[in-house]
Protein backbone atom coordinates (compact mmCIF):
# COMPACT_ATOMS: atom_id res chain seq x y z
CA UNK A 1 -133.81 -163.39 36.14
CA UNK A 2 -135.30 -165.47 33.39
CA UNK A 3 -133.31 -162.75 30.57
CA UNK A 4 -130.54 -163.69 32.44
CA UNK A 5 -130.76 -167.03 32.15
CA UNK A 6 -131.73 -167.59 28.95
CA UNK A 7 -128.71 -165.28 28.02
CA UNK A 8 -125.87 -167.21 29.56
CA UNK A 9 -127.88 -170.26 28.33
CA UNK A 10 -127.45 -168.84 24.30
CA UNK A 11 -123.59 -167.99 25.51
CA UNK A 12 -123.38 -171.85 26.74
CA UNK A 13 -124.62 -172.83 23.70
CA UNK A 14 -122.71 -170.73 21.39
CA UNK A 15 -119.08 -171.86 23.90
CA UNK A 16 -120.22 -174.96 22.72
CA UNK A 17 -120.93 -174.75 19.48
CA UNK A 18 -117.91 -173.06 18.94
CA UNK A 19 -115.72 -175.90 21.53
CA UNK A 20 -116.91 -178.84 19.13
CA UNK A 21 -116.26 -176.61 15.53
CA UNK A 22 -113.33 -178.01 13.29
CA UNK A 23 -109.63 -176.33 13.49
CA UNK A 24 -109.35 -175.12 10.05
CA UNK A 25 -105.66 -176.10 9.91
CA UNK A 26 -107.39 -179.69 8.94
CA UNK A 27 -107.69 -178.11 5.27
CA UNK A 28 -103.91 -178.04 4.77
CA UNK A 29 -102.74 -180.26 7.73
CA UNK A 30 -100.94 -183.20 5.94
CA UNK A 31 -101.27 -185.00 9.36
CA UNK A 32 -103.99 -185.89 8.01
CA UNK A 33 -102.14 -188.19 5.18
CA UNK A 34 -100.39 -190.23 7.98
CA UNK A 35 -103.83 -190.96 10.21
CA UNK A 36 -105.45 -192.44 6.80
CA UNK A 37 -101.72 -194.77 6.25
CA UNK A 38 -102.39 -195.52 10.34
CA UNK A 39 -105.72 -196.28 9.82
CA UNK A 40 -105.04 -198.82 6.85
CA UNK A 41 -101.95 -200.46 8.50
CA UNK A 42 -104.56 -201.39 10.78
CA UNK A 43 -106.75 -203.01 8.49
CA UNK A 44 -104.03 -205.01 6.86
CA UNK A 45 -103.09 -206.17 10.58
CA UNK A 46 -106.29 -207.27 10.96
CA UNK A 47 -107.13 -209.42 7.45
CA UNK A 48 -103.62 -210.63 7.90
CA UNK A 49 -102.45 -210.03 4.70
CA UNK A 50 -99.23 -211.45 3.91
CA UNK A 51 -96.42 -208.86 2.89
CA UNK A 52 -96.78 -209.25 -1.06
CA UNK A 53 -100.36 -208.71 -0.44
CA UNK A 54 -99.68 -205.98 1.46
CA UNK A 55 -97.36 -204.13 -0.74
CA UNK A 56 -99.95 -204.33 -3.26
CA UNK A 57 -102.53 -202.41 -1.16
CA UNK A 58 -99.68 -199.81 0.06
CA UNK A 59 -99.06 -199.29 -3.66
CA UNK A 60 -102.19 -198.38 -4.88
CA UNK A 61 -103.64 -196.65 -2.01
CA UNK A 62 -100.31 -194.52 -2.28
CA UNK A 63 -100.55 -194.01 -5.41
CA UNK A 64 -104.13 -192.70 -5.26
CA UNK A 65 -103.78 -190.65 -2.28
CA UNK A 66 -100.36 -189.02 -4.41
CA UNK A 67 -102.36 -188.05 -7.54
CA UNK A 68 -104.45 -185.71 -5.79
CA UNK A 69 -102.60 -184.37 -3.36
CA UNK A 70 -99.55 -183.38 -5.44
CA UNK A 71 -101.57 -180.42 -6.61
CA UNK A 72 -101.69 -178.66 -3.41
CA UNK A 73 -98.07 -177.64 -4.49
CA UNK A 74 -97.12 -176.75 -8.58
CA UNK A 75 -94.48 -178.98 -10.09
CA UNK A 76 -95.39 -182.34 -8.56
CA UNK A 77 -96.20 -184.44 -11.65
CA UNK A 78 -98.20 -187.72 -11.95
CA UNK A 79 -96.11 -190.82 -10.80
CA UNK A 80 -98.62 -192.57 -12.51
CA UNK A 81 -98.44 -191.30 -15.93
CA UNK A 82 -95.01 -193.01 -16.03
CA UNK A 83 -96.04 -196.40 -14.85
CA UNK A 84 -97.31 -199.69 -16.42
CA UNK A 85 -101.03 -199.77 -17.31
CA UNK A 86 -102.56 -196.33 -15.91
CA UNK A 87 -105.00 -194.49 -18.20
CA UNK A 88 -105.22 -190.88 -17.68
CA UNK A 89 -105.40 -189.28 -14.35
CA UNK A 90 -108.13 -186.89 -14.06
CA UNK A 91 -107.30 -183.61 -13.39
CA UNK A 92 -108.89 -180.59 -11.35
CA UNK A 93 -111.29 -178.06 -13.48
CA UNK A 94 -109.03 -175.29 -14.06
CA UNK A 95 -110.78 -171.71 -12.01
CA UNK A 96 -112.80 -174.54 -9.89
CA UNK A 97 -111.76 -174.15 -5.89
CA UNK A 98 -110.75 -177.61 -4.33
CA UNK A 99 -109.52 -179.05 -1.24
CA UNK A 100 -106.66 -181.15 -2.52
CA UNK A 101 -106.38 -183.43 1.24
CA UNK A 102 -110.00 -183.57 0.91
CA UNK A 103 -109.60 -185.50 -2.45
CA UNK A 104 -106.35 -187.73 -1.26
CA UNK A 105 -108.28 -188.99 0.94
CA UNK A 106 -111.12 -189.92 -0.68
CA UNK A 107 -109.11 -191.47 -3.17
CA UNK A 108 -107.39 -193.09 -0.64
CA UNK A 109 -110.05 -194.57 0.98
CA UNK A 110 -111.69 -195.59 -2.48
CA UNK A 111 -109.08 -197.66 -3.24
CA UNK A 112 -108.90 -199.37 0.63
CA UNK A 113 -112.54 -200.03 1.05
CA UNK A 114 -111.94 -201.94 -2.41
CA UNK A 115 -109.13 -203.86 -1.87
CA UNK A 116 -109.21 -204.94 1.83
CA UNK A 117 -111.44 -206.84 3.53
CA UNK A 118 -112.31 -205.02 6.41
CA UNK A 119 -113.48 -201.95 4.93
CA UNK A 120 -115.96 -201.27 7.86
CA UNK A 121 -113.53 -200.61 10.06
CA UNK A 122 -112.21 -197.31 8.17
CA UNK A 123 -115.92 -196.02 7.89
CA UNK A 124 -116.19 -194.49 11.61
CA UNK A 125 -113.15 -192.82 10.65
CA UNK A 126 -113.72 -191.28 7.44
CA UNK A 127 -117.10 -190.41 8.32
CA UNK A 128 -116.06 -188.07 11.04
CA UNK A 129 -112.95 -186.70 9.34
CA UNK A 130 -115.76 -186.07 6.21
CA UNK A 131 -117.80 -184.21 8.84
CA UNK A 132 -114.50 -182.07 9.55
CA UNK A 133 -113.88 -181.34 6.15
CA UNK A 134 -117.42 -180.47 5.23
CA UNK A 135 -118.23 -178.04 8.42
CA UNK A 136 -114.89 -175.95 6.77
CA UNK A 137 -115.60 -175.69 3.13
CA UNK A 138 -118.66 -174.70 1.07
CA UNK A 139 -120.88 -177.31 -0.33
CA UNK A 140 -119.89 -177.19 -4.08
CA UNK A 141 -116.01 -177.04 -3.05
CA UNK A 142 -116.51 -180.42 -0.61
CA UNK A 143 -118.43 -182.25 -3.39
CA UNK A 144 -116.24 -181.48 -6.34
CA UNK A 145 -112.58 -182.13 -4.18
CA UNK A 146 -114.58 -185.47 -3.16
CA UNK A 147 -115.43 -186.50 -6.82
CA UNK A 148 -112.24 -185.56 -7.91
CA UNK A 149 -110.56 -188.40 -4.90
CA UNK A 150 -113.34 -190.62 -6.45
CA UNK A 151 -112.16 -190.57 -9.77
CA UNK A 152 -108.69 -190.67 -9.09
CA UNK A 153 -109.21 -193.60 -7.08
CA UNK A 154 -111.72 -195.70 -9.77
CA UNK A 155 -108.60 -195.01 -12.11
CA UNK A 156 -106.44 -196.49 -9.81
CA UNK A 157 -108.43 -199.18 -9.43
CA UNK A 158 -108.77 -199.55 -12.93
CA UNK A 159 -105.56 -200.71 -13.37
CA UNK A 160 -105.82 -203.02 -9.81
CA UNK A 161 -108.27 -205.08 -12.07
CA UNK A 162 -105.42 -205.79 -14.84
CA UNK A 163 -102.03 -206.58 -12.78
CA UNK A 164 -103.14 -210.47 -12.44
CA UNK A 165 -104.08 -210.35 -8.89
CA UNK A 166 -107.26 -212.32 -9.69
CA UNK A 167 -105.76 -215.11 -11.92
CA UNK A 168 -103.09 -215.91 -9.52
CA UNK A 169 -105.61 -216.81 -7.03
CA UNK A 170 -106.80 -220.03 -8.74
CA UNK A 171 -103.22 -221.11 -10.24
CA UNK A 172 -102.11 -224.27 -8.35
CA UNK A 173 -100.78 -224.49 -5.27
CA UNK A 174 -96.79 -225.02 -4.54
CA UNK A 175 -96.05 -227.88 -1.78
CA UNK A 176 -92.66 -228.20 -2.27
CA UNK A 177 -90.61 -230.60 -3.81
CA UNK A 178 -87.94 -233.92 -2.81
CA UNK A 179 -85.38 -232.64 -4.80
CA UNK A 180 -81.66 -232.49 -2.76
CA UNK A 181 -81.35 -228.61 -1.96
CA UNK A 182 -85.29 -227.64 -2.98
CA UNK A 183 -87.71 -226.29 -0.69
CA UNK A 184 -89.92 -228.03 1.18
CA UNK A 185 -92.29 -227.36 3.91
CA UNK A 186 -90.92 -226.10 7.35
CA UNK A 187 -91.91 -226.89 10.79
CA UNK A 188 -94.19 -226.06 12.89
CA UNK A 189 -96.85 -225.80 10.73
CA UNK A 190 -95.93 -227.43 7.58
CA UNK A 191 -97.88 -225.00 5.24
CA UNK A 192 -97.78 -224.72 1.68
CA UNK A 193 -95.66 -222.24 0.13
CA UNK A 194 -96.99 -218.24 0.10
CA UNK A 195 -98.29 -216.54 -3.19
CA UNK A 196 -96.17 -218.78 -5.25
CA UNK A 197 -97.46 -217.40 -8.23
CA UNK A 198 -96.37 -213.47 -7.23
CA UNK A 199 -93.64 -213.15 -9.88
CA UNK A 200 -96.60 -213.43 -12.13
CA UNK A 201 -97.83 -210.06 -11.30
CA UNK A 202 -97.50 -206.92 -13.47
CA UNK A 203 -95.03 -204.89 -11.97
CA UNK A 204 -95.42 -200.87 -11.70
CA UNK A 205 -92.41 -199.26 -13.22
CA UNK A 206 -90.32 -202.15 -14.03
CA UNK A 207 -90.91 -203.96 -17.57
CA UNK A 208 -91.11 -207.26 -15.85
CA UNK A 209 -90.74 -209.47 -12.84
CA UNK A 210 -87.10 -210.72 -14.26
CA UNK A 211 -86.04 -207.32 -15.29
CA UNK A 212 -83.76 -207.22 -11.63
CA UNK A 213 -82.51 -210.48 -10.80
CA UNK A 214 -80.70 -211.00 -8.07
CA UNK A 215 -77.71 -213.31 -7.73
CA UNK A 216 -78.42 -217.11 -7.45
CA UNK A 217 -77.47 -218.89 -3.59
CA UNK A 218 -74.26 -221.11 -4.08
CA UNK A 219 -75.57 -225.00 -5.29
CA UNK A 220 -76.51 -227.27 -2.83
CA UNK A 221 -73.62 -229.32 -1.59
CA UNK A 222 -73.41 -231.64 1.90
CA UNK A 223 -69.30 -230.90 1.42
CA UNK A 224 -68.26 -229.66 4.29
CA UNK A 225 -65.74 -227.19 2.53
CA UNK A 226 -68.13 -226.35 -0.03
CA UNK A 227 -69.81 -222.42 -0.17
CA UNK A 228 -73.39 -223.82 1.10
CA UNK A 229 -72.01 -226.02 3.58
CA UNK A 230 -70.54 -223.29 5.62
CA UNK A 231 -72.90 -220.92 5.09
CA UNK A 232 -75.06 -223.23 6.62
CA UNK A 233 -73.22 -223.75 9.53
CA UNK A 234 -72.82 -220.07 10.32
CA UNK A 235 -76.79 -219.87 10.34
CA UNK A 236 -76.64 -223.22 12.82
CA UNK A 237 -73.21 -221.44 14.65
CA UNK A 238 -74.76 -218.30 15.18
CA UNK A 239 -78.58 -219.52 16.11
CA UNK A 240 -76.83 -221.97 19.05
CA UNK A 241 -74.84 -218.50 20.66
CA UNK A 242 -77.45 -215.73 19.71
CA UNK A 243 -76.24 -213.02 22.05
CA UNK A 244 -79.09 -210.88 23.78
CA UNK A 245 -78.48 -207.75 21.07
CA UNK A 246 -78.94 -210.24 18.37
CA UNK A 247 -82.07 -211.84 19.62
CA UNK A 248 -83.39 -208.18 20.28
CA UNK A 249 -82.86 -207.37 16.57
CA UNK A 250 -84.46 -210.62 15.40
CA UNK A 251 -87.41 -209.51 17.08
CA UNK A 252 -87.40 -206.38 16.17
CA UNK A 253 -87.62 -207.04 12.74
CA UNK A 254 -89.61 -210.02 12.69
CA UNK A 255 -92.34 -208.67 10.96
CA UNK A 256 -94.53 -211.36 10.53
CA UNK A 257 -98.13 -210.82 10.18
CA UNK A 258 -98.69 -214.00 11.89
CA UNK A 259 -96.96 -216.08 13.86
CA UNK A 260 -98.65 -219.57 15.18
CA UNK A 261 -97.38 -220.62 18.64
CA UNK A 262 -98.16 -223.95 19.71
CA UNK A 263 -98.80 -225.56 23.38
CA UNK A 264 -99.39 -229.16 23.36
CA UNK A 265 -102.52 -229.60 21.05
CA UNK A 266 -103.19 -226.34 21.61
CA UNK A 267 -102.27 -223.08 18.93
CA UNK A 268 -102.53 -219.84 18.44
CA UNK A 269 -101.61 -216.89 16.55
CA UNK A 270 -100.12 -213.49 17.04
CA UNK A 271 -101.22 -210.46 14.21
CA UNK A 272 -98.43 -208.02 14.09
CA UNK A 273 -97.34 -205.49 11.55
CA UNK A 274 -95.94 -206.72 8.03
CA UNK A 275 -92.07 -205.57 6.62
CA UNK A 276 -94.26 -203.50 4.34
CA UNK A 277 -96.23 -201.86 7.47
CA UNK A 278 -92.86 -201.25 9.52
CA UNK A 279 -91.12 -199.46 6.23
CA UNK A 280 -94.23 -197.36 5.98
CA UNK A 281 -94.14 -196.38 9.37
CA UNK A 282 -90.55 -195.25 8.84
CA UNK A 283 -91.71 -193.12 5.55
CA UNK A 284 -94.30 -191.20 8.00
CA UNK A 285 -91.56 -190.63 10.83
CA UNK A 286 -89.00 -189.26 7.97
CA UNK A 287 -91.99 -187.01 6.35
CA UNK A 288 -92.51 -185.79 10.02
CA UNK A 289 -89.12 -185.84 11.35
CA UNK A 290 -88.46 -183.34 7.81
CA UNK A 291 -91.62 -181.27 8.02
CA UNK A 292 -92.61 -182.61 4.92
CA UNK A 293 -96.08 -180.98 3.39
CA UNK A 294 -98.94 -182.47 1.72
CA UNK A 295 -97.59 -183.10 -1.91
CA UNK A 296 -94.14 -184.52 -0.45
CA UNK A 297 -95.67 -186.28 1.77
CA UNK A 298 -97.59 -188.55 -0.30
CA UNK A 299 -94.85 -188.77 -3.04
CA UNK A 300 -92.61 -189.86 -0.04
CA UNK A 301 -95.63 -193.18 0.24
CA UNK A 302 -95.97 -193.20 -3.21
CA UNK A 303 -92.73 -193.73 -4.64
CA UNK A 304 -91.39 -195.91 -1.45
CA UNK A 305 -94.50 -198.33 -1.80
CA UNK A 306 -94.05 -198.12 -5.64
CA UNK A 307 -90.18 -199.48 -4.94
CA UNK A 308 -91.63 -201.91 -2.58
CA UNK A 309 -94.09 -203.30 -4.52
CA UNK A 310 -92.06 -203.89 -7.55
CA UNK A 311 -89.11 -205.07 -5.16
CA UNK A 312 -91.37 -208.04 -3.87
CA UNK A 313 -92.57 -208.97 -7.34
CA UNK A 314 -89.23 -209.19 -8.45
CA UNK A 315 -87.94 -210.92 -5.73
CA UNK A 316 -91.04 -213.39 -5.21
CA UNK A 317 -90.14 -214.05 -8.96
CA UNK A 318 -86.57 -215.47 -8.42
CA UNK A 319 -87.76 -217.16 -5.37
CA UNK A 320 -89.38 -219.60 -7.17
CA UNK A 321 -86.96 -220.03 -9.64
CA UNK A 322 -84.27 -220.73 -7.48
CA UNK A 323 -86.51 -222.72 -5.09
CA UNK A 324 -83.89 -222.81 -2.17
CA UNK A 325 -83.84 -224.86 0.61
CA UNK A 326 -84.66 -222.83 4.25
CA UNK A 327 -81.70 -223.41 6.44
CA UNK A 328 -84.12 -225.16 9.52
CA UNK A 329 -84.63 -227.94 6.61
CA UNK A 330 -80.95 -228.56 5.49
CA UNK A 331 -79.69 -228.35 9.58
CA UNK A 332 -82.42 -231.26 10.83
CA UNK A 333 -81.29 -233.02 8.03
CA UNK A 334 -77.40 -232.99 8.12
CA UNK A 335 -76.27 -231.06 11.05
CA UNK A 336 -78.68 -231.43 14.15
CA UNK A 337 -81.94 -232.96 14.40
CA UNK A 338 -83.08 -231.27 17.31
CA UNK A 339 -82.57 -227.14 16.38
CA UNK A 340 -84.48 -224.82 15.72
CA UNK A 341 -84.55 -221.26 14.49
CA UNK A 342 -85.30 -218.55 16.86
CA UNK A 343 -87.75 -216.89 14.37
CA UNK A 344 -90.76 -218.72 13.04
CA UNK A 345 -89.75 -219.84 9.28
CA UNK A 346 -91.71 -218.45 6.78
CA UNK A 347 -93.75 -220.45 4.12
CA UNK A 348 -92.06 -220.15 1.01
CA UNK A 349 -88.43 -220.39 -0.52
CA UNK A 350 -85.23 -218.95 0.95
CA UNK A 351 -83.46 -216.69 -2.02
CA UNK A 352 -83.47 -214.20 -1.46
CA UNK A 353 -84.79 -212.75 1.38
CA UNK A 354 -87.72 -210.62 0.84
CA UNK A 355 -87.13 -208.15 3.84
CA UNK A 356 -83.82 -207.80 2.83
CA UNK A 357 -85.05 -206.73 -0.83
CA UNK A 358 -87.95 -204.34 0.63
CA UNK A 359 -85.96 -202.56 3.48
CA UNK A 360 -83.49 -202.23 0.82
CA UNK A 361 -85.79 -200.65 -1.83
CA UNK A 362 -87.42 -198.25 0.61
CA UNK A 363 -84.02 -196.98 2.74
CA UNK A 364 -82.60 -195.77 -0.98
CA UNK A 365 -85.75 -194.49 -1.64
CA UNK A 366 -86.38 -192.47 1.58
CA UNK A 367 -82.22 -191.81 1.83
CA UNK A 368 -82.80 -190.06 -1.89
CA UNK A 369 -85.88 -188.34 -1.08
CA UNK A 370 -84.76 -186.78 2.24
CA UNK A 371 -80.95 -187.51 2.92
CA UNK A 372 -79.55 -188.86 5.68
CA UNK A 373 -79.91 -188.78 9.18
CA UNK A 374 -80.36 -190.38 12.59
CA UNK A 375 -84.45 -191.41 13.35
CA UNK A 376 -85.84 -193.20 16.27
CA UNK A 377 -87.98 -195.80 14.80
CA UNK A 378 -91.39 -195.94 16.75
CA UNK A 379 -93.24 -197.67 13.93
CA UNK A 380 -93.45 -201.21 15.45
CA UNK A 381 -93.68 -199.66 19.03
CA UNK A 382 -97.74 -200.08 19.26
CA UNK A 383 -97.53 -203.64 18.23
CA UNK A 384 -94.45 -205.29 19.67
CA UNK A 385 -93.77 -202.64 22.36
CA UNK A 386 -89.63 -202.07 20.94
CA UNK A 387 -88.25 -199.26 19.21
CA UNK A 388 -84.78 -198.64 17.89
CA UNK A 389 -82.16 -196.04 16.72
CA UNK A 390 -80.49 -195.56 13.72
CA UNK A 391 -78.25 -193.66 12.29
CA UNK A 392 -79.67 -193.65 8.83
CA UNK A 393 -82.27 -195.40 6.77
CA UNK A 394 -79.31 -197.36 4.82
CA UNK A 395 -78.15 -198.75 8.72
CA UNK A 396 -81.90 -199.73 9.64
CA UNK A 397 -82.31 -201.89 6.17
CA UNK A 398 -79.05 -203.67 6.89
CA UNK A 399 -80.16 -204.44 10.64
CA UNK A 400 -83.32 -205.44 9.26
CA UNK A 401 -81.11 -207.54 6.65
CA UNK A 402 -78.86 -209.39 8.69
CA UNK A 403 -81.55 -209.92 11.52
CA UNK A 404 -82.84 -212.86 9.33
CA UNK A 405 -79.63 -214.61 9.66
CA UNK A 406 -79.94 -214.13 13.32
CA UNK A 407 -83.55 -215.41 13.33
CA UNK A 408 -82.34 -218.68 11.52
CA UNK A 409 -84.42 -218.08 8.73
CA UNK A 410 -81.72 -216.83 5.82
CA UNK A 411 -78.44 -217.74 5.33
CA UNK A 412 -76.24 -214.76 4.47
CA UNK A 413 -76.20 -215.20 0.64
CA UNK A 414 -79.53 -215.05 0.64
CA UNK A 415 -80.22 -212.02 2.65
CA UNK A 416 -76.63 -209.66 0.27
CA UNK A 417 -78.83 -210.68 -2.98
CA UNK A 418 -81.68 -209.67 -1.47
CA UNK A 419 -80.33 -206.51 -0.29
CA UNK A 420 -78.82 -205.85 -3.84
CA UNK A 421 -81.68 -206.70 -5.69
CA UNK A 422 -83.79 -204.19 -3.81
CA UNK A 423 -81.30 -201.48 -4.10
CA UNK A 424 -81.25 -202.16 -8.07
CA UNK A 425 -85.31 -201.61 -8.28
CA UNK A 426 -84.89 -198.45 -6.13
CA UNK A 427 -82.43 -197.36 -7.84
CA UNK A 428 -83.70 -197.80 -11.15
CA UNK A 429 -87.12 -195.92 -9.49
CA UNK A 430 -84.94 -193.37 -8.39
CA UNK A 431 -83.35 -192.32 -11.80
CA UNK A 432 -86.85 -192.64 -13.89
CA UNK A 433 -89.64 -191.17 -10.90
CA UNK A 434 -87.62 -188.97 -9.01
CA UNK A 435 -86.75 -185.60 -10.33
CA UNK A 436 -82.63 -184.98 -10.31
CA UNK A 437 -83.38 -181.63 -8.43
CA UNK A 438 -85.40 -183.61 -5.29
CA UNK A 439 -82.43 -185.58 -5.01
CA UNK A 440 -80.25 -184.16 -1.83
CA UNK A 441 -77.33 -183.35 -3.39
CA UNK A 442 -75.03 -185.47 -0.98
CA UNK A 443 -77.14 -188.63 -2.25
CA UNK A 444 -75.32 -190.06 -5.71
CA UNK A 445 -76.98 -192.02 -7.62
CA UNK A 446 -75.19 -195.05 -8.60
């Protein structure tokens, strides 16, 4: 009896042992590329990053993760090696094994834990997907694919150090100005304008901030007949009859990281996902909806996050040179005291609209990288509980553009220039990062 026992005790074991062992498909799974973007969007939610910010840490991480993991397929060359300010990307020993995920990630996460705040909150995470990797591959294989994300990522960050990120976080403050048509400060909170100093920043693959500008917003004019006037008035005519579809969209793509709501003395704030989050999120549902592997996979972040970055520094840029008035400010003044947007206005400068210019950016991006086709967006779905079809990528950034006129936050110059503006940088990405024979061949360039 006691043989017997401590036989189907060594067969419990050995079920077990066996039950908690890691499924080896983890070494080419590039599943495992979307749970790292997951786990940062969560992060970002968290420090509340504003969307420039944010684009900043999508771009890098991106283009870290990319750099290693395009050489789990031949013929994926460095992104990097073709943008601003990059040294070198190191390389894989050539007869050396590797685990090419293995070293994504780690430069992925290299480049988070760096520029984020909450870093701790990724090391559960990587810890146990480590522990995956490492129970799969021998000891000198783990070690040299995780010094090989290491470097990647130090290079990466490298060049983080040199794109005046620090320096425009001790130039002045904007608070607005008196000026007839400028912007000012919007209710309910009255805050100083966002990152005013973002057009500052070195772009990516652009040779500067003013290299794309988009079209100036018609001058400032209380004549009722005049351009401004009546676009105006649309935003106030549309914002008093918002029909339920429209106030659905607004929502929808509302995007902002966080929104105070005040009761009585009382306020509070709600985190939710940034433009730059909810674009990402449609990246990983077109890589998944397409079957797309490792290497295309993370070009598919790269190169949209690349496009995004440079969209927002571009558009940030003319944003502050054009220093439009928000419509919220123009209505209480001239039109009606008393209304009020149905989206929270943001704190900085109308033209153009920066969602406008991102979605933008990222649907030509995604549209040239995978073609077109309908998608159920499910990106936003953990954090505002709403998802929405489309038709195409192209259809979702135009929603996404026109729901700021709905939200009372853009009039509809500014959110066409945006829209053109980002379509420019992407296209211009397009023609210099994207190989002509990864281009679907019912996409034209223009």
């Amino acid at each position: 009896m006691r043989v017997c026992f401590s036989l189907v005790a060594l067969l419990l074991l050995l079920g077990s042992c066996r039950q908690h062992q890691s499924d080896p498909k983890i070494l080419t799974d590039q599943n495992v590329l979307h749970r790292n973007m997951d786990q940062l969007t969560q992060v970002i939610i968290h420090d509340m990053f504003p969307p420039p910010n944010a684009s900043r840490i999508y771009a890098y991480t991106s283009l870290a993760a990319y750099e290693a993991a395009r050489f789990t397929k031949p013929d994926y060359p460095s992104i990097a090696a073709k943008l601003h300010g990059f040294a070198a990307m190191p390389v894989p020993e050539k007869g050396k094994d590797y685990n090419y995920l293995l070293a994504a990630t780690n430069a992925f996460f290299t480049v988070a834990e760096s520029i984020t705040f909450s870093k701790d909150s990724m090391q559960g995470y990587k810890k146990a997907l480590f522990n995956d990797f490492h129970s799969l591959l021998n000891q000198e294989t783990f070690d040299r694919s995780l010094k090989l994300g290491q470097d990647i990522g130090m290079n990466v960050l490298a060049r983080a150090k040199t794109d005046n990120y620090k320096e425009t976080r001790g130039m002045p403050k904007y608070l607005g100005s008196d000026e007839k048509g400028k912007w000012r400060p919007t209710p309910p909170d009255y805050a100083d304008a966002a990152e005013p100093h973002w057009g500052k920043m070195k772009t990516l693959l652009l040779d500067s901030s003013s290299q794309m500008h988009c079209p100036p917003p018609p001058p400032y004019s209380e004549d009722k007949n005049s351009a401004f006037y009546q676009t105006t008035n649309e935003v106030y005519t549309i914002g008093k009859n918002l029909t339920e579809e429209q106030k659905t969209i607004a929502r929808y793509w509302d995007d902002n990281p966080f929104v105070t709501e005040h009761a009585g003395h009382l306020m509070y704030g709600n985190k939710k996902i940034t433009p730059v989050g909810h674009w990402i999120g449609i990246t990983a549902i077109a890589a998944q909806k397409k079957n797309a592997d490792a290497a295309k996979t993370a070009q598919a972040y790269a190169l949209t996050a690349t496009a995004i970055y440079d969209a927002f520094v571009s558009c940030w840029n003319d944003k502050f040179v054009y220093n439009n008035i928000r419509p919220v400010t123009v209505i209480n003044d001239i039109i009606d005291r008393d209304w009020q947007p149905f989206l929270q206005t943001p704190a900085f400068p109308e033209h153009a609209s920066g969602h406008s210019a991102i979605s933008s950016a990222a649907a030509t991006v995604l549209t040239n990288l995978f073609g077109e086709f309908p998608f159920e967006d499910t990106s936003d779905q953990a954090y505002i509980g709403m998802k929405r079809n489309f038709s195409s990528f192209r259809q979702a950034a135009a929603e996404a553009s026109i729901s700021r006129v709905y939200g009372g936050i853009h009039y509809r110059t500014g959110v066409d220039a945006g829209a053109m503006q980002g379509m420019e940088v992407a296209d211009y990405l397009v023609k210099n990062l994207l190989p002509a024979k990864e281009v679907p061949q019912s996409i034209s360039r223009k």
